[in-house]
Protein backbone atom coordinates (compact mmCIF):
# COMPACT_ATOMS: atom_id res chain seq x y z
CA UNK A 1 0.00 0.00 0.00
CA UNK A 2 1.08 3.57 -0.66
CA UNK A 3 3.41 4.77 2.37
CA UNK A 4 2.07 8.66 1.80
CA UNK A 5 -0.78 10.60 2.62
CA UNK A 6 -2.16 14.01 1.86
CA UNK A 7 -2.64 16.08 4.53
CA UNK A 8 -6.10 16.48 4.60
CA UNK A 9 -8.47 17.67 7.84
CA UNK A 10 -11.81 15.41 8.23
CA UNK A 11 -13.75 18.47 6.35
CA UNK A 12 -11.27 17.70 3.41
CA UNK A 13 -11.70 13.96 3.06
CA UNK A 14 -15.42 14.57 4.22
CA UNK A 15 -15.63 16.68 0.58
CA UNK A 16 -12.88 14.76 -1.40
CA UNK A 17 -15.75 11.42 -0.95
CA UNK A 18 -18.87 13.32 -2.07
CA UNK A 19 -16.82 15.08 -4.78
CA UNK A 20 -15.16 12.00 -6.17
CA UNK A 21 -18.72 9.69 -5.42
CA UNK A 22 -20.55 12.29 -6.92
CA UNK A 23 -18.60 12.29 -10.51
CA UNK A 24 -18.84 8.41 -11.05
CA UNK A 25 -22.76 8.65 -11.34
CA UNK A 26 -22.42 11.94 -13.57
CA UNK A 27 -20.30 9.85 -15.95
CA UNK A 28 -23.57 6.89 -15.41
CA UNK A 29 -26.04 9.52 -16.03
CA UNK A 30 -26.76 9.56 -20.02
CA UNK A 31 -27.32 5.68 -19.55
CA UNK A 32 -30.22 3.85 -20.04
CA UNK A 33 -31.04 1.64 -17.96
CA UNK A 34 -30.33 -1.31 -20.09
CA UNK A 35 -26.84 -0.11 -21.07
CA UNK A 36 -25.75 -0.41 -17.09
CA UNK A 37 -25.88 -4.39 -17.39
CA UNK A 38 -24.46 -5.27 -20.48
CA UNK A 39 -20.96 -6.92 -20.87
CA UNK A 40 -19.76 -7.71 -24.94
CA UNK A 41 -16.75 -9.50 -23.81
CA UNK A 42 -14.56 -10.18 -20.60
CA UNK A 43 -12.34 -7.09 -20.32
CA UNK A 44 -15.75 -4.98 -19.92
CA UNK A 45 -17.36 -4.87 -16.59
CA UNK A 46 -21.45 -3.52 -16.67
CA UNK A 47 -21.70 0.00 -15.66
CA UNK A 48 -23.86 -0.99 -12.79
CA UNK A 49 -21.40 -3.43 -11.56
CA UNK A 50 -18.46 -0.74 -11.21
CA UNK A 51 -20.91 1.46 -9.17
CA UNK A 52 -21.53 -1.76 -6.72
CA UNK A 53 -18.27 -2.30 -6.56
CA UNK A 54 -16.22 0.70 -5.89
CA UNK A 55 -18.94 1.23 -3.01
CA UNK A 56 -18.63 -2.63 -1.96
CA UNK A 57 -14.80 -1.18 -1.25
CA UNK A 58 -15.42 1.48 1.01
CA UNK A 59 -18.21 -0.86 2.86
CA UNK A 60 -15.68 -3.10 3.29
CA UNK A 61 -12.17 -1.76 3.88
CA UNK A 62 -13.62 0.88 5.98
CA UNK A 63 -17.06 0.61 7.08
CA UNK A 64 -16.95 -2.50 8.45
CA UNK A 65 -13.97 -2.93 10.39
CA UNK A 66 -13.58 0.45 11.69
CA UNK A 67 -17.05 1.93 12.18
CA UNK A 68 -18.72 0.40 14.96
CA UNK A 69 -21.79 -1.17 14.81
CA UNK A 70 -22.04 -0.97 11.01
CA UNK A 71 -24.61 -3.19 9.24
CA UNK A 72 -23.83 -4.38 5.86
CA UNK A 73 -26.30 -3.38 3.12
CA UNK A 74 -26.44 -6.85 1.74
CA UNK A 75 -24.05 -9.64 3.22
CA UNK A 76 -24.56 -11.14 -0.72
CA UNK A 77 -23.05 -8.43 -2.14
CA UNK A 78 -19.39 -9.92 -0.99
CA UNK A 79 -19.66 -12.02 -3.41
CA UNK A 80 -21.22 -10.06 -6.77
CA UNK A 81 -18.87 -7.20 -6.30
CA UNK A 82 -15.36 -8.38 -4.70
CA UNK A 83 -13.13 -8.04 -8.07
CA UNK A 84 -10.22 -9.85 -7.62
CA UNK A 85 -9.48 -9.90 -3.73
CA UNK A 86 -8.56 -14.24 -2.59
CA UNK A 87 -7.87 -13.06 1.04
CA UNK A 88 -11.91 -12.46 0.64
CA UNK A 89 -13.42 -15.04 -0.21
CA UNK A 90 -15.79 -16.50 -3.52
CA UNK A 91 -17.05 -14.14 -5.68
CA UNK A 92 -18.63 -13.66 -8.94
CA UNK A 93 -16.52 -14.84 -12.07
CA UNK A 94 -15.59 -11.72 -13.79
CA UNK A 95 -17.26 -13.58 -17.77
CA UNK A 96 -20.64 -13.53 -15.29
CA UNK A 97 -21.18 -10.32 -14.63
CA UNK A 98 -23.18 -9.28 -17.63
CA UNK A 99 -25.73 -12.12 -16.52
CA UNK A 100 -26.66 -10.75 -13.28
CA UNK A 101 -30.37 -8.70 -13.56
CA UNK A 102 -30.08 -8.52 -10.15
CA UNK A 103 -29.05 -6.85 -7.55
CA UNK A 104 -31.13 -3.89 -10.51
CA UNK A 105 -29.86 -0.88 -11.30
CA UNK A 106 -32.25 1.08 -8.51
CA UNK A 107 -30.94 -1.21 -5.49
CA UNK A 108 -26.86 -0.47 -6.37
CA UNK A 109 -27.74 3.50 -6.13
CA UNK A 110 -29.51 2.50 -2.97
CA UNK A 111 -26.58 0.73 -1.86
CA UNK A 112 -24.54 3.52 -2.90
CA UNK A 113 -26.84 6.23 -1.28
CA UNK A 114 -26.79 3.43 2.30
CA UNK A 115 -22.89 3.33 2.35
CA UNK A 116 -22.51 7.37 1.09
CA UNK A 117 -24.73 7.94 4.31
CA UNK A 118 -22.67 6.11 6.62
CA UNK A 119 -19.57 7.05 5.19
CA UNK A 120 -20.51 10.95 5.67
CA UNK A 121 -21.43 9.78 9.71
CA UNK A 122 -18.08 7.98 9.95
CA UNK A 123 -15.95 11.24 8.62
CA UNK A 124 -17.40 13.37 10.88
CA UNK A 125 -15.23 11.67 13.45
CA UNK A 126 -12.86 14.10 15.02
CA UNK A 127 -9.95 12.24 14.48
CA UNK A 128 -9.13 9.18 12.26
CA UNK A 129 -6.37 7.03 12.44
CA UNK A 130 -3.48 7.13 9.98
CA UNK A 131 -4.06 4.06 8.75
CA UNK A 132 -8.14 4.58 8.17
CA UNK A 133 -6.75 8.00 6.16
CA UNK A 134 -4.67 5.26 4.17
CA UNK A 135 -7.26 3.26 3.16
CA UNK A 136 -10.10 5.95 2.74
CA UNK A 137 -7.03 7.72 0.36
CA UNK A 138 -6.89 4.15 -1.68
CA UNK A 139 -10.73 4.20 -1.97
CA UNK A 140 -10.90 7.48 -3.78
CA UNK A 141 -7.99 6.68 -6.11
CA UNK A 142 -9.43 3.23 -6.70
CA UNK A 143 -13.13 4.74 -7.62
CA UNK A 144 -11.10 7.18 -9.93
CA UNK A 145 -9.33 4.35 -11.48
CA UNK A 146 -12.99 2.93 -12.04
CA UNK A 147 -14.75 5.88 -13.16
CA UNK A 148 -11.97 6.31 -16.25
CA UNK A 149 -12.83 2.26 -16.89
CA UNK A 150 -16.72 3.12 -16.77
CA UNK A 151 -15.56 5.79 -19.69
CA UNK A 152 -14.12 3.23 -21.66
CA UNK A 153 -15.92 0.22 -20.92
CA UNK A 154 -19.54 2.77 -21.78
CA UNK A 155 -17.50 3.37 -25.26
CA UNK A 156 -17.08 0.06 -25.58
CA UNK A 157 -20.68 -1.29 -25.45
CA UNK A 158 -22.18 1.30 -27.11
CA UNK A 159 -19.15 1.38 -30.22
CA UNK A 160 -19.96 -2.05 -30.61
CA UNK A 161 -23.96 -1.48 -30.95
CA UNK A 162 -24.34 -1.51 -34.95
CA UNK A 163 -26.44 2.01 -34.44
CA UNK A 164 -23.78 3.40 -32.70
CA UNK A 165 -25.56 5.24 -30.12
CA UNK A 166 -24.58 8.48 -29.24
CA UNK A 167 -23.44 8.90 -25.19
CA UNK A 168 -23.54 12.50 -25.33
CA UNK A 169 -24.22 14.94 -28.36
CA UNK A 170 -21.92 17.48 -27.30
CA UNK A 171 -18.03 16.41 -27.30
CA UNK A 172 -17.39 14.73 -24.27
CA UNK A 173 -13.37 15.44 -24.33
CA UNK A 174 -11.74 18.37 -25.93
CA UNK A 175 -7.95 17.59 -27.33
CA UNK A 176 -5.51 19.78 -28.63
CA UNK A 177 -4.30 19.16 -32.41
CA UNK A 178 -1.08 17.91 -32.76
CA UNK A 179 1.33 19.72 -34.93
CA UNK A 180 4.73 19.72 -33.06
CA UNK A 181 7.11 17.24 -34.95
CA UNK A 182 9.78 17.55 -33.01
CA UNK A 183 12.12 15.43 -30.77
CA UNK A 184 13.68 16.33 -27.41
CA UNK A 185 17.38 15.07 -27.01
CA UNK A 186 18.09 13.84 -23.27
CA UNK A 187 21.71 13.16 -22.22
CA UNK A 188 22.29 9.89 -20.72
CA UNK A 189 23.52 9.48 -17.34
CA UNK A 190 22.28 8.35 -13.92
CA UNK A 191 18.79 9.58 -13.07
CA UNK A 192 16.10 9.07 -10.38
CA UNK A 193 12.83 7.84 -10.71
CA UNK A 194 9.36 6.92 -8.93
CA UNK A 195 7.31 8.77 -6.54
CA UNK A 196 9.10 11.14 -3.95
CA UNK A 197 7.76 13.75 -1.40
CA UNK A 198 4.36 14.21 0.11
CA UNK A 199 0.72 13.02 -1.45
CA UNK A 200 -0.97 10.06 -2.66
CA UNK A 201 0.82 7.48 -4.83
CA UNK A 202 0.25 3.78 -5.63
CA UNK A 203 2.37 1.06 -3.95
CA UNK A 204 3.95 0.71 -7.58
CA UNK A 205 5.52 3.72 -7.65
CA UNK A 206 7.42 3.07 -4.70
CA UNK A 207 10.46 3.10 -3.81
CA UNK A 208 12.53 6.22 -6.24
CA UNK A 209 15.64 4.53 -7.09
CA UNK A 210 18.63 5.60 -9.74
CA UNK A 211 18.54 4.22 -13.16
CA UNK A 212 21.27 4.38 -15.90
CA UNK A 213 20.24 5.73 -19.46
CA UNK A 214 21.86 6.09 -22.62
CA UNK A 215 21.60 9.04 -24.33
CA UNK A 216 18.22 9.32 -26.24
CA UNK A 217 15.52 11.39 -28.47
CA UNK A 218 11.84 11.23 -27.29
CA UNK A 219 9.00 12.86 -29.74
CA UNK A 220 7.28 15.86 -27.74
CA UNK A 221 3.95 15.35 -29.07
CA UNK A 222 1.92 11.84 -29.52
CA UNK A 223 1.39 9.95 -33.22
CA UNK A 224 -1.79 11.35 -34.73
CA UNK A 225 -4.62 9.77 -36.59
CA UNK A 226 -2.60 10.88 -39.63
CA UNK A 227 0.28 9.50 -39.43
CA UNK A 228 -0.98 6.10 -38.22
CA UNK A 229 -3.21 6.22 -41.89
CA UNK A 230 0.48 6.47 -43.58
CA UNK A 231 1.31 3.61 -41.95
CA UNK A 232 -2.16 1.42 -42.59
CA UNK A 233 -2.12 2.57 -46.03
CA UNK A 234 1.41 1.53 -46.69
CA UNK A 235 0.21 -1.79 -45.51
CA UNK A 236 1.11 -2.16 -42.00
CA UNK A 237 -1.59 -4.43 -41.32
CA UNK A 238 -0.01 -7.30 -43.84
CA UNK A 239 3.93 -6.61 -43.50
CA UNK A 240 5.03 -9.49 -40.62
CA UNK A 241 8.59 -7.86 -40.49
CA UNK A 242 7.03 -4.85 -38.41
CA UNK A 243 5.44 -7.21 -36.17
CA UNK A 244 7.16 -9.21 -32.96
CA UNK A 245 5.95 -12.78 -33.37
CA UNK A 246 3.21 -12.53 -30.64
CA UNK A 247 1.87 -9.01 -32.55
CA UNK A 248 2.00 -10.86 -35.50
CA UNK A 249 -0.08 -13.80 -34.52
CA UNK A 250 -3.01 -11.45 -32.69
CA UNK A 251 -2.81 -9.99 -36.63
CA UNK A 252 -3.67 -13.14 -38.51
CA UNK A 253 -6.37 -14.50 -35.53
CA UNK A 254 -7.96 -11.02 -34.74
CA UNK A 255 -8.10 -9.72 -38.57
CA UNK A 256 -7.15 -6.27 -37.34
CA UNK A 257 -6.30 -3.52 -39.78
CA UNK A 258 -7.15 -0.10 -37.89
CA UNK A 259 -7.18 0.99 -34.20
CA UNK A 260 -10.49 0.18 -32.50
CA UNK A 261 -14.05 2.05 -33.15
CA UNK A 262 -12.28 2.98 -36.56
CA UNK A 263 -14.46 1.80 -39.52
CA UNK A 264 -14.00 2.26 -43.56
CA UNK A 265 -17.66 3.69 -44.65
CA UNK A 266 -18.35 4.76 -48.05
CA UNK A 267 -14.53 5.69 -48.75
CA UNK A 268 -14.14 7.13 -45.50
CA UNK A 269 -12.12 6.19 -41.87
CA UNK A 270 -14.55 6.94 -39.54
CA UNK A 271 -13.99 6.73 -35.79
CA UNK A 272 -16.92 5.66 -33.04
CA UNK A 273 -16.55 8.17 -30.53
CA UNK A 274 -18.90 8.83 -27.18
CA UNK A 275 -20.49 11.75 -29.30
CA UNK A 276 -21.20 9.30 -32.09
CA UNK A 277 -19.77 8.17 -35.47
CA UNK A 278 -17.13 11.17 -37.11
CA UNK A 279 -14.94 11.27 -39.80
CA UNK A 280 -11.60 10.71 -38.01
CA UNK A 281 -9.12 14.37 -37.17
CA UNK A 282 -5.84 13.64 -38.86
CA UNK A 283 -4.54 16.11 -36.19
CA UNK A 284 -5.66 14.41 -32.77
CA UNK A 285 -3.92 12.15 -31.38
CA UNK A 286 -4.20 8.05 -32.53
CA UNK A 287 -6.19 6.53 -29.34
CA UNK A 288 -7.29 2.50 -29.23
CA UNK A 289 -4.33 0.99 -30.32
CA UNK A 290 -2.53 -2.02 -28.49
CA UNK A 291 0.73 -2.61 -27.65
CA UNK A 292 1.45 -4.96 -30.79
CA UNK A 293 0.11 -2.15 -32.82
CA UNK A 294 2.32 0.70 -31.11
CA UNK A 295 5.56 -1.55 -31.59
CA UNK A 296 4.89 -2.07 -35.51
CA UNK A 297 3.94 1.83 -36.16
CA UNK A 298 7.60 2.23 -34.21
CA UNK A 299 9.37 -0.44 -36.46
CA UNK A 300 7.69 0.98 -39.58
CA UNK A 301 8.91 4.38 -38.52
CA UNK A 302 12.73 3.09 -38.05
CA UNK A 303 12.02 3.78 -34.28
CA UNK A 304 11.05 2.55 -30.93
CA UNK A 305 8.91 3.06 -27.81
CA UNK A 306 10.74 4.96 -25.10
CA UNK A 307 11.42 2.27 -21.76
CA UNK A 308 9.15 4.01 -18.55
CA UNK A 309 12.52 5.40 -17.15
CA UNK A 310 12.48 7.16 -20.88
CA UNK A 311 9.80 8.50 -20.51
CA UNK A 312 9.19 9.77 -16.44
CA UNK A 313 13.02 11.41 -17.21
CA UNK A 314 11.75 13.65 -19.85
CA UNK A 315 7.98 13.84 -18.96
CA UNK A 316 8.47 17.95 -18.09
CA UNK A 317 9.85 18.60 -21.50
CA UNK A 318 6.77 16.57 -23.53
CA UNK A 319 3.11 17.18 -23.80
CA UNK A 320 1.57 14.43 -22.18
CA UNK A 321 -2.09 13.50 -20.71
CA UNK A 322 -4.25 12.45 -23.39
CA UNK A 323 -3.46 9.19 -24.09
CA UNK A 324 -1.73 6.89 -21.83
CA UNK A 325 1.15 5.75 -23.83
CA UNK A 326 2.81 2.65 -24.33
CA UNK A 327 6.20 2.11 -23.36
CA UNK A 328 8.39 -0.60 -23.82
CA UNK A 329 9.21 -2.09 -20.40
CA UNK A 330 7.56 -5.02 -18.82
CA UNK A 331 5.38 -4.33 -15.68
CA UNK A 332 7.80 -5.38 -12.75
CA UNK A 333 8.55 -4.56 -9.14
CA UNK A 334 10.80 -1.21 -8.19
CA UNK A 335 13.37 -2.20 -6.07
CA UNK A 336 12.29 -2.36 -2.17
CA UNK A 337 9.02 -3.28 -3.31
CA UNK A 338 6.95 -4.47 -0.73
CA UNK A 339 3.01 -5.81 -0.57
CA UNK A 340 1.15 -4.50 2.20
CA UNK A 341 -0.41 -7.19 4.96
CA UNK A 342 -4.16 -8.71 3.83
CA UNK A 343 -6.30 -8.30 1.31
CA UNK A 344 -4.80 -4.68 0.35
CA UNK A 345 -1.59 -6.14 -0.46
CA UNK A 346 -3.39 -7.51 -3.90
CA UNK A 347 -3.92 -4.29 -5.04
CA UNK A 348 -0.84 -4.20 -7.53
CA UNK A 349 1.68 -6.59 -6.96
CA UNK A 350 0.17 -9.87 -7.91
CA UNK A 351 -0.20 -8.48 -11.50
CA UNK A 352 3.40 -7.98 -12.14
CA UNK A 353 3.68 -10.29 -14.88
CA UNK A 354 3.28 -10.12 -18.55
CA UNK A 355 1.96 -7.05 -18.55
CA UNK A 356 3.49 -4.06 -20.43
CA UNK A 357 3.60 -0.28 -18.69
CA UNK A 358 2.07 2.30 -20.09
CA UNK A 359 2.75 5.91 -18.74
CA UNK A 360 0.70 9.57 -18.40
CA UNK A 361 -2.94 9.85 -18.75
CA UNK A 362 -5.79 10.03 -20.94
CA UNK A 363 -8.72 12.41 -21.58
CA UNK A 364 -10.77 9.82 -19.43
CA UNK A 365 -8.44 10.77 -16.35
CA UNK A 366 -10.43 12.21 -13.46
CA UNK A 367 -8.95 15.81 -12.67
CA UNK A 368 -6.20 15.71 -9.83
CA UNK A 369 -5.24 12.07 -10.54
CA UNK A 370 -2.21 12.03 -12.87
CA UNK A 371 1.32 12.42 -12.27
CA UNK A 372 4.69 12.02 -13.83
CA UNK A 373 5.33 8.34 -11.72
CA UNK A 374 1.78 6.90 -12.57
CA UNK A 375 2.30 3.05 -13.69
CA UNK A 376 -0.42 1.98 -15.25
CA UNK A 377 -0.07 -1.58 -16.93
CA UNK A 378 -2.09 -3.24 -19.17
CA UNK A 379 -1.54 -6.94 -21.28
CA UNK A 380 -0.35 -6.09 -24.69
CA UNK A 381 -3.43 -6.72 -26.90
CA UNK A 382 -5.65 -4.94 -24.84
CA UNK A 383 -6.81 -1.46 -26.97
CA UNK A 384 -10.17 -0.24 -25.10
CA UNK A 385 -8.55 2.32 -22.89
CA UNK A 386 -7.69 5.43 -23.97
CA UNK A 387 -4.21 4.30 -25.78
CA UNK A 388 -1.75 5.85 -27.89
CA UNK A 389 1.73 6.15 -29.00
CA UNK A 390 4.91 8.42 -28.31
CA UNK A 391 8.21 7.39 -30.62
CA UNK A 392 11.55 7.68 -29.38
CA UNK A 393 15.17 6.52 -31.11
């Protein structure tokens, strides 16, 4: 578990929970009610489910050993919306949740509304113990993590509805065109990186530590939808020699041939996006690509992805934050690393293998949680999130 926490008085965390609670049912509310409980494949979790169970986390890693005399909404709810937690018991399988009617849509904001209530009782506590601060700190950064999956997991089920239903007319996320071709030179040499100082990080991020780099050019801006055309067009898609084995394979079983929610229609790329179907921007930034994909645009390009070290060392000289951007290093533990006691201790260090870091942010990235030592990690096919690409050499 993180070993740093923001200084915050009982007032502040009091308003940090209604503010960040508050924002996961804004995303939720252009739904219908049938889009809450669908799930198209096993990487998407219903809407309705990540509502249950970011407030299943706060009901139990807080409510229910620390305030006393708490009664749980629904004992049953353990086991529909404990993710991935062992030290807790059964639970749902994760291909399952799409098949659950019930608990409905109006009993998880109940349940929300039941534990929101408590919670608001339980803060008005004149003091809380470090370690509660810890966990209530982890809650809020793990219902952030969830509201920028309800973003893309929404996108997901609706992109793959053949009317492509619109989420929201108006544009949901406003970019910035990219017209900076230009590289940043960075002199190699021993650096420092990971999380240092005061505030709210992730137990991945610990413990800053020096790495050695070569010397090394990074690109300040992201590939565009533009240039990624060049390389489709040139026939990315069907040249192996761009491809690592692996990316190659995914190629000939998946059929791919363009980032996802882009479609060919009447001579035109179009791209699904959560304000419906639009001719693609050449100037905005390429977004649903995979890993596989990134690597072969890099190849094509005579380049490569920058390692994470790359990348944190020269993140205040490059644009960054609307894409989170594959790198090329393999999600593993910083030196020191240590899992917290219990169930906590799952949070991120069980998943450090085969998995590939990606660094930054995306457009989906709740205000106020982003920062240069983020480690987000993701297996390399995986494309829903909000994914792109930054070239280095």
């Amino acid at each position: 578990m993180q070993q740093y926490t923001a200084k915050l008085n009982p007032e502040g965390l009091k308003s940090k929970y209604k503010e960040v609670r508050q924002h996961s049912q804004t995303i939720c509310k252009p739904l219908e009610v049938e889009d809450y409980v669908v799930q198209p494949v096993v990487d998407i979790s219903p809407p309705k489910w990540h509502l249950g169970h970011t407030t299943w986390f706060f009901e139990t890693f807080i409510l229910k050993p620390y305030s006393s005399g708490y009664v749980a909404f629904n004992e049953q709810y353990d086991y529909v919306f404990n993710s991935y937690y062992e030290s807790l018991g059964a639970r749902v399988v994760r291909t399952d949740r799409g098949n659950l009617s019930r608990p409905s849509v109006t009993d998880i904001y109940q349940y929300r509304a039941y534990v929101d209530r408590h919670m608001d009782s339980f803060l008005k506590s004149a003091l809380l113990p470090l370690d509660v601060i810890t966990v209530l700190e982890l809650g809020l950064n793990h219902e952030q993590q969830h509201q920028e999956l309800l973003y893309s997991d929404i996108k997901y089920i609706l992109g793959h509805n053949p009317l492509f239903p619109v989420y929201q007319p108006d544009t949901v996320f406003i970019e910035r065109n990219k017209t900076n071709t230009e590289f940043i030179k960075v002199q190699g040499g021993i650096y420092e990186i990971g999380f240092k100082g005061e505030g709210f990080c992730f137990d991945n991020e610990l413990n800053r530590h020096k790495i050695y780099l070569e010397d090394y050019q990074i690109a300040v801006e992201t590939v565009t939808n533009q240039d990624y055309l060049l390389f489709m067009l040139d026939g990315g898609y069907t040249n192996f020699k761009y491809w690592h084995s692996e990316g190659w394979e995914w190629v000939r079983q998946s059929g791919a041939r363009a980032p996802l929610y882009w479609h060919y229609i009447d001579q035109k790329w179009m791209n699904y996006t959560l304000s419906g179907l639009h001719e693609i921007d050449p100037a905005k930034s390429v977004c649903h690509v995979n890993f596989y994909e990134a690597a072969a645009y890099a190849a094509w390009k005579g380049m490569r992805l920058p390692t994470e070290a790359e990348w944190e060392v020269a993140s205040s000289e490059i644009n960054w934050g609307e894409r989170w951007e594959w790198t090329n290093s393999a999600y593993l533990p910083y030196p020191g690393f240590k899992k917290a006691d219990g169930a906590i201790g799952e949070y991120n260090g069980k998943f450090m293998i085969n998995q590939t870091v990606l660094r930054g942010a995306s457009v989906a990235t709740p205000k106020g949680h982003s920062r240069n030592t983020y480690r987000n990690f993701f297996h390399p096919h995986h494309k829903w999130q909000f994914m792109g690409i930054r070239l280095a050499r």
